[in-house]
Protein backbone atom coordinates (compact mmCIF):
# COMPACT_ATOMS: atom_id res chain seq x y z
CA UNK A 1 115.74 -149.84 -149.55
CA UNK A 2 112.05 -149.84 -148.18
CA UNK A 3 109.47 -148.17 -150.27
CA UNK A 4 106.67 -146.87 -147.81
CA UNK A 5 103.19 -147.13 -149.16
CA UNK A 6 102.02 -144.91 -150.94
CA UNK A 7 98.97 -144.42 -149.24
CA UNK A 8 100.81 -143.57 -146.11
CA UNK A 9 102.35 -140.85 -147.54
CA UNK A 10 99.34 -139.51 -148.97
CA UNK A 11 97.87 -139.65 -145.65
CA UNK A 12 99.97 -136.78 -144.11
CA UNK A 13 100.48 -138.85 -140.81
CA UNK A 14 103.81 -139.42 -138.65
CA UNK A 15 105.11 -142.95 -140.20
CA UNK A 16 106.97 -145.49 -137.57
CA UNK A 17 109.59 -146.67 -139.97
CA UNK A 18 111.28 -150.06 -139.68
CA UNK A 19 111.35 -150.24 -135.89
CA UNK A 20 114.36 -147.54 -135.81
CA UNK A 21 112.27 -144.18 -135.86
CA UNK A 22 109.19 -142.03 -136.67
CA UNK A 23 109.40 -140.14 -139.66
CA UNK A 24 108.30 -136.82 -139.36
CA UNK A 25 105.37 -135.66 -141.92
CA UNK A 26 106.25 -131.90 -142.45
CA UNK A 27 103.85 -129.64 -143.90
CA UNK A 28 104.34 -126.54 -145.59
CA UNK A 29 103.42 -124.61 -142.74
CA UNK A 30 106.60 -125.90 -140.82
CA UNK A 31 108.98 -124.64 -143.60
CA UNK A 32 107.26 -121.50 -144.14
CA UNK A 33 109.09 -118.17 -142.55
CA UNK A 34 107.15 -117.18 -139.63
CA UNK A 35 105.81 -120.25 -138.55
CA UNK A 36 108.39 -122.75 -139.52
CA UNK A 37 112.49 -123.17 -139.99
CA UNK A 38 112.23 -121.39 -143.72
CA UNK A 39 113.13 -122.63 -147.12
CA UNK A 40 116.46 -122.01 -147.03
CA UNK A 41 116.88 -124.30 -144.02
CA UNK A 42 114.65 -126.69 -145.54
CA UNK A 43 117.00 -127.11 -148.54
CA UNK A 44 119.99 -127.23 -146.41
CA UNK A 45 118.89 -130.21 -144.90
CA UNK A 46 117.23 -132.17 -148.29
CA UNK A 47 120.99 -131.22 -149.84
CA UNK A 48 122.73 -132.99 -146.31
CA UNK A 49 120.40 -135.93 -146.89
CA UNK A 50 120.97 -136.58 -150.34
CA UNK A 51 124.64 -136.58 -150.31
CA UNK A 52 126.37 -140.13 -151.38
CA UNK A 53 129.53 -140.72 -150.24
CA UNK A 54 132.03 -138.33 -153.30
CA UNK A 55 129.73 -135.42 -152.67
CA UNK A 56 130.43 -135.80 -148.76
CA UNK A 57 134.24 -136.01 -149.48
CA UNK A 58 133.87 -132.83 -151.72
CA UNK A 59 132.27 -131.33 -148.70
CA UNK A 60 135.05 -132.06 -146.56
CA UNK A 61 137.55 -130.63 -149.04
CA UNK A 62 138.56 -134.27 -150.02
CA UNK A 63 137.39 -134.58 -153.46
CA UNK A 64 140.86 -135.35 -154.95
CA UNK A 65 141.39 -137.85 -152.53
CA UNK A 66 137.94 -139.87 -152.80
CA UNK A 67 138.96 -139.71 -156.75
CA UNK A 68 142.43 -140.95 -156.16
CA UNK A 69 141.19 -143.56 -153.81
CA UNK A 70 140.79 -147.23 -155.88
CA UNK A 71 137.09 -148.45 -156.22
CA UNK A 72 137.48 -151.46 -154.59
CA UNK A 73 138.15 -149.24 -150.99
CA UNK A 74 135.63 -146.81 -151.19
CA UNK A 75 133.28 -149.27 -149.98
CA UNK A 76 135.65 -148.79 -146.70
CA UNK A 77 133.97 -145.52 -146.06
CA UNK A 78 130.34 -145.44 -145.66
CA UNK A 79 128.66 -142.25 -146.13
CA UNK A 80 127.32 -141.99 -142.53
CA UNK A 81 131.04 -142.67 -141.48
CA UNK A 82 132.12 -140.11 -143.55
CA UNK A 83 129.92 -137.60 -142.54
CA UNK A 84 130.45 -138.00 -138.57
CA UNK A 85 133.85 -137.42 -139.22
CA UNK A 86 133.57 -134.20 -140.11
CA UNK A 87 132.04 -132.01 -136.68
CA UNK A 88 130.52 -129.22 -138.49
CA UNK A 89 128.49 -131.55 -141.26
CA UNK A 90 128.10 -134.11 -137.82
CA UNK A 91 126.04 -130.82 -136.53
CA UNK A 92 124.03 -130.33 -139.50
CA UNK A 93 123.07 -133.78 -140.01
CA UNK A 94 121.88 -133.64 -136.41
CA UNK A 95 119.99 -130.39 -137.14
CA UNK A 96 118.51 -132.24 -140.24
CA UNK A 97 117.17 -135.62 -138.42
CA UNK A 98 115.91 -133.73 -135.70
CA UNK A 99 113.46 -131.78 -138.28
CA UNK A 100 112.45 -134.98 -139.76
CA UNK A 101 112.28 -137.42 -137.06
CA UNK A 102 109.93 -137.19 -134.26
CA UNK A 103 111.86 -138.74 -131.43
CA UNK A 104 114.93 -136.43 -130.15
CA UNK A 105 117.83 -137.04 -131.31
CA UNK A 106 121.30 -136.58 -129.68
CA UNK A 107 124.39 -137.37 -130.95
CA UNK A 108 126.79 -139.90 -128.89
CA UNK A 109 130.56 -140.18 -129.03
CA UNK A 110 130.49 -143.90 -127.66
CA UNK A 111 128.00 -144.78 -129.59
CA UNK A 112 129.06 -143.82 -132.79
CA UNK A 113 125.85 -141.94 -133.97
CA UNK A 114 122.51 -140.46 -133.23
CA UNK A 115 120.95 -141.84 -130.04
CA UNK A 116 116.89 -141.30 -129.82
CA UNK A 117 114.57 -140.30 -127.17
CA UNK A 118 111.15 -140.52 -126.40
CA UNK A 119 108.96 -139.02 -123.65
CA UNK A 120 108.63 -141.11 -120.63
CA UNK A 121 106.77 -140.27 -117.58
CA UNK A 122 105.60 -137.13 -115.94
CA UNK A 123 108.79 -137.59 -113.68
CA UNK A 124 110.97 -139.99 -115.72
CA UNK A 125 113.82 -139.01 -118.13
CA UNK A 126 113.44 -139.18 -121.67
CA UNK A 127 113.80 -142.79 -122.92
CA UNK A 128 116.34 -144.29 -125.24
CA UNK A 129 114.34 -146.09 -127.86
CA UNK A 130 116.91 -146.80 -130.54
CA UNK A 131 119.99 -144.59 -132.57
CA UNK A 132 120.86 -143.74 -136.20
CA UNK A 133 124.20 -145.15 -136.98
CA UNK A 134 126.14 -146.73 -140.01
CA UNK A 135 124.44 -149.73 -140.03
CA UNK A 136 120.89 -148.30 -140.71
CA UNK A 137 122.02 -144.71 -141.86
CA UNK A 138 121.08 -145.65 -145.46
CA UNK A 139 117.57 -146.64 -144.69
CA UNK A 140 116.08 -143.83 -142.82
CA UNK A 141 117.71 -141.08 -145.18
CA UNK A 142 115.99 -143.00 -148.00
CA UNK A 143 112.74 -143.15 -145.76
CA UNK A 144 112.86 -139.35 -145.22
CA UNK A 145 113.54 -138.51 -148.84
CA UNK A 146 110.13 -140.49 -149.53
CA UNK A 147 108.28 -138.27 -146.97
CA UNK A 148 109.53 -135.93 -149.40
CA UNK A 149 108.49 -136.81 -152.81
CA UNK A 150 112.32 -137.53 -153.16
CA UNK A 151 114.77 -140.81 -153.74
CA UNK A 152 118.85 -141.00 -152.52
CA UNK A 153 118.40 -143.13 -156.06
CA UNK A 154 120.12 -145.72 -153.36
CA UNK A 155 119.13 -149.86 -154.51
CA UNK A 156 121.36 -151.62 -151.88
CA UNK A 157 124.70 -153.51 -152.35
CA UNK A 158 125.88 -154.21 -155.35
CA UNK A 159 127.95 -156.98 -157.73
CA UNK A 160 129.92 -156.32 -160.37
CA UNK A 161 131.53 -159.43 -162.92
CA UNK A 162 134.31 -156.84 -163.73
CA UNK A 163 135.68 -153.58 -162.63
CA UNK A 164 135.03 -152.16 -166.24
CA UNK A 165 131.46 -152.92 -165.18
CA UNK A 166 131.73 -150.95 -162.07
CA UNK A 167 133.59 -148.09 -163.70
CA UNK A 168 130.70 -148.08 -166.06
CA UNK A 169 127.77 -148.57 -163.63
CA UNK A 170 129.71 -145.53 -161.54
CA UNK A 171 129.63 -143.25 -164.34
CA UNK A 172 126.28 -143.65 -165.01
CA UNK A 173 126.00 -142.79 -161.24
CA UNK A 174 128.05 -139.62 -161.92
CA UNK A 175 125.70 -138.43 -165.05
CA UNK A 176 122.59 -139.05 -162.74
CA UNK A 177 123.79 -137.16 -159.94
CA UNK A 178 124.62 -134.24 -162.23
CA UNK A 179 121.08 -134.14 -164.14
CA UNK A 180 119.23 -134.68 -160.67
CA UNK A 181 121.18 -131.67 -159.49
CA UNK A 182 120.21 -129.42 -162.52
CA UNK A 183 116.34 -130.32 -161.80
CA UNK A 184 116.57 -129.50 -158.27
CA UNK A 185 117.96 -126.15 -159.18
CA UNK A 186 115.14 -125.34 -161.84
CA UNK A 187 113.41 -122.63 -160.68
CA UNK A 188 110.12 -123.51 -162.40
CA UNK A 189 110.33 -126.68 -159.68
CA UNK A 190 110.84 -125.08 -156.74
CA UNK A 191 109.14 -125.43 -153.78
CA UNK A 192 108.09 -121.76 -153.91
CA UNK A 193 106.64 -122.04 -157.39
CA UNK A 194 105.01 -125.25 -157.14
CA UNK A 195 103.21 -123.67 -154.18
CA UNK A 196 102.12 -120.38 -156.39
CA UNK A 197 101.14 -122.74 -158.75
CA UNK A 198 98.50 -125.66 -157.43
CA UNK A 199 97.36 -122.65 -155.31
CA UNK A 200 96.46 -120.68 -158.52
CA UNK A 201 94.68 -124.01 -160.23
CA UNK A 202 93.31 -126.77 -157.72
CA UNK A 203 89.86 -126.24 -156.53
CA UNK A 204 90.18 -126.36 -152.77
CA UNK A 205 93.64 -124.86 -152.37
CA UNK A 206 94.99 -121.43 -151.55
CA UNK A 207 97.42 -119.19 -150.39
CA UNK A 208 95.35 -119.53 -147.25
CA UNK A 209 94.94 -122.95 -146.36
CA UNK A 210 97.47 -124.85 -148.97
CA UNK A 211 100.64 -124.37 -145.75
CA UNK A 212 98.22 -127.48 -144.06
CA UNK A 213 99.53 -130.00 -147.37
CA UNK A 214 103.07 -132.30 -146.29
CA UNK A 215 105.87 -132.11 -148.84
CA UNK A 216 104.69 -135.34 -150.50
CA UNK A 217 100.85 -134.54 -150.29
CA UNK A 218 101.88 -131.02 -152.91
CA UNK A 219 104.03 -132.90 -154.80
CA UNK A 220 101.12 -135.61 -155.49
CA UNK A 221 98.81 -132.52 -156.02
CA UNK A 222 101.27 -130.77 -158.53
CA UNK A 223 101.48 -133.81 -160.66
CA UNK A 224 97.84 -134.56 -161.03
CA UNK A 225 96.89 -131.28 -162.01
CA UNK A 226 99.92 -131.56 -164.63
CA UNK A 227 97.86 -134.72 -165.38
CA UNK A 228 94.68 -133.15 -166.01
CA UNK A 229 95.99 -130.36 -168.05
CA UNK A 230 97.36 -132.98 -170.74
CA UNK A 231 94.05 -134.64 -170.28
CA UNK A 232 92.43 -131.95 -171.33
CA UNK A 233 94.72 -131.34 -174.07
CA UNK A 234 94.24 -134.36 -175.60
CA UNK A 235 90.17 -134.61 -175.35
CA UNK A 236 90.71 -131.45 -177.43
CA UNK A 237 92.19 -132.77 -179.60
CA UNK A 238 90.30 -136.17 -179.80
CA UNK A 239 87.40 -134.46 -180.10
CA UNK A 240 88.65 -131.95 -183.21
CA UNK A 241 90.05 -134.80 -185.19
CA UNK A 242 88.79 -138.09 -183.47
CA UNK A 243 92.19 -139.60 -185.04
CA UNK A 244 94.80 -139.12 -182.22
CA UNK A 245 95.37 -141.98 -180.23
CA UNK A 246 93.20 -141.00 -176.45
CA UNK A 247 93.36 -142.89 -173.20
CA UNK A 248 90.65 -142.33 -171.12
CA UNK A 249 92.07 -144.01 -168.00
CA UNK A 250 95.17 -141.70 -168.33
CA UNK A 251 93.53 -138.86 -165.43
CA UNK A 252 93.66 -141.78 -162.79
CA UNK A 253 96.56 -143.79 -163.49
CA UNK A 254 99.66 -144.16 -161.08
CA UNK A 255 101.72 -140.58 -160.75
CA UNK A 256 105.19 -140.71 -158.86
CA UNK A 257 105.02 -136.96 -157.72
């Protein structure tokens, strides 16, 4: 999967994104109640997005038969596949690219997936600049978890030199999936919280002015003040016993929000 630059995401702008789409930069302000769709919604459509392909079958109703299915023809159902099957998580995906791509986005029987529209002329119908569909599906969900300070933990195809290896290398998968989940549903990292919190402690932002920050740019924000606070911890204690170990490059180094 791509990796966008970091500095693109930091810079709160729109982001073309491999010549399929425009990822959307949302800002706090268009998730908050009033003025935006709401949390609620918000996490509805992070959850959609970060699906892989046994969680979508377990949506469906189908988890016995994705586990009863041999490993060798999963690979036969790719999770966009899977998830356009299925007409009522077909309308929520559409509900979730819509809030995180720019163009519009329409979903079309023939097709086969999400067709996407951009403004033409004063008197011209919309036009069609390019679709979401199996064959890209993977990539823009991954781009949109970015925007997000998120990762679909997605590396690409690939081999294995033995199915013990895969049935290894899957239940890794499994254990990952399950510890990510648990972290998402820590309240101390919510959304909510983290809000509260770089409100109560950065410099320049409030309860007043912090809905302007996108998803990633908090995120970024919440980690370097997390930075700075063990910073500070350990000058303290440098400076009491001048023994501990102190790097003083640690307050700019590289943070993955």
């Amino acid at each position: 999967m791509s990796k966008i630059d970091k500095g693109d995401l930091l810079s709160g702008s729109d982001i073309p994104f491999e010549q399929i789409c425009t990822l959307r930069a949302v800002k706090l302000k268009d998730i908050r109640p009033g003025s935006g769709i709401g949390f609620a919604s918000y996490y509805q459509h992070i959850q959609l997005l970060s699906l892989d392909e046994e969680e979508a079958f377990s949506a469906m109703g189908l988890a016995k038969e994705w586990q009863e299915l041999p490993s060798g023809q999963r690979q036969a159902y790719p999770l966009f596949a899977v998830l356009i099957a299925s007409p009522p998580l077909r309308e929520l995906l559409g509900r979730a690219l819509s809030f995180f791509v720019c163009e519009r986005v329409e979903y079309s029987e023939k097709a086969a997936g999400f067709l996407l529209y951009r403004p033409a002329g004063p008197q011209d119908p919309p036009l069609c600049v390019g679709r979401i569909d199996r064959e890209n599906y993977d990539r823009v969900r991954d781009g949109i978890l970015q925007m997000n300070g998120l990762s679909s933990g997605k590396t690409g195809p690939l081999t294995f030199q033995n199915q013990k290896a895969r049935e290894i290398y899957e239940k890794v998968q499994r254990h990952r999936r399950r510890a990510d989940k648990r972290r998402r549903q820590d309240g101390s990292i919510s959304l909510p919280n983290i809000i509260g919190a770089v409100a109560a402690r950065h410099p320049g932002y409030s309860l007043l002015n912090i809905w302007e920050l996108t998803i990633f740019q908090l995120y970024d924000q919440f980690a370097r003040l997390n930075r700075y606070h063990q910073v500070q911890v350990s000058a303290q204690r440098w400076a009491a016993w001048g023994k501990d170990p102190f790097d003083f490059a640690l307050w700019y180094k590289d943070i993955d929000p």
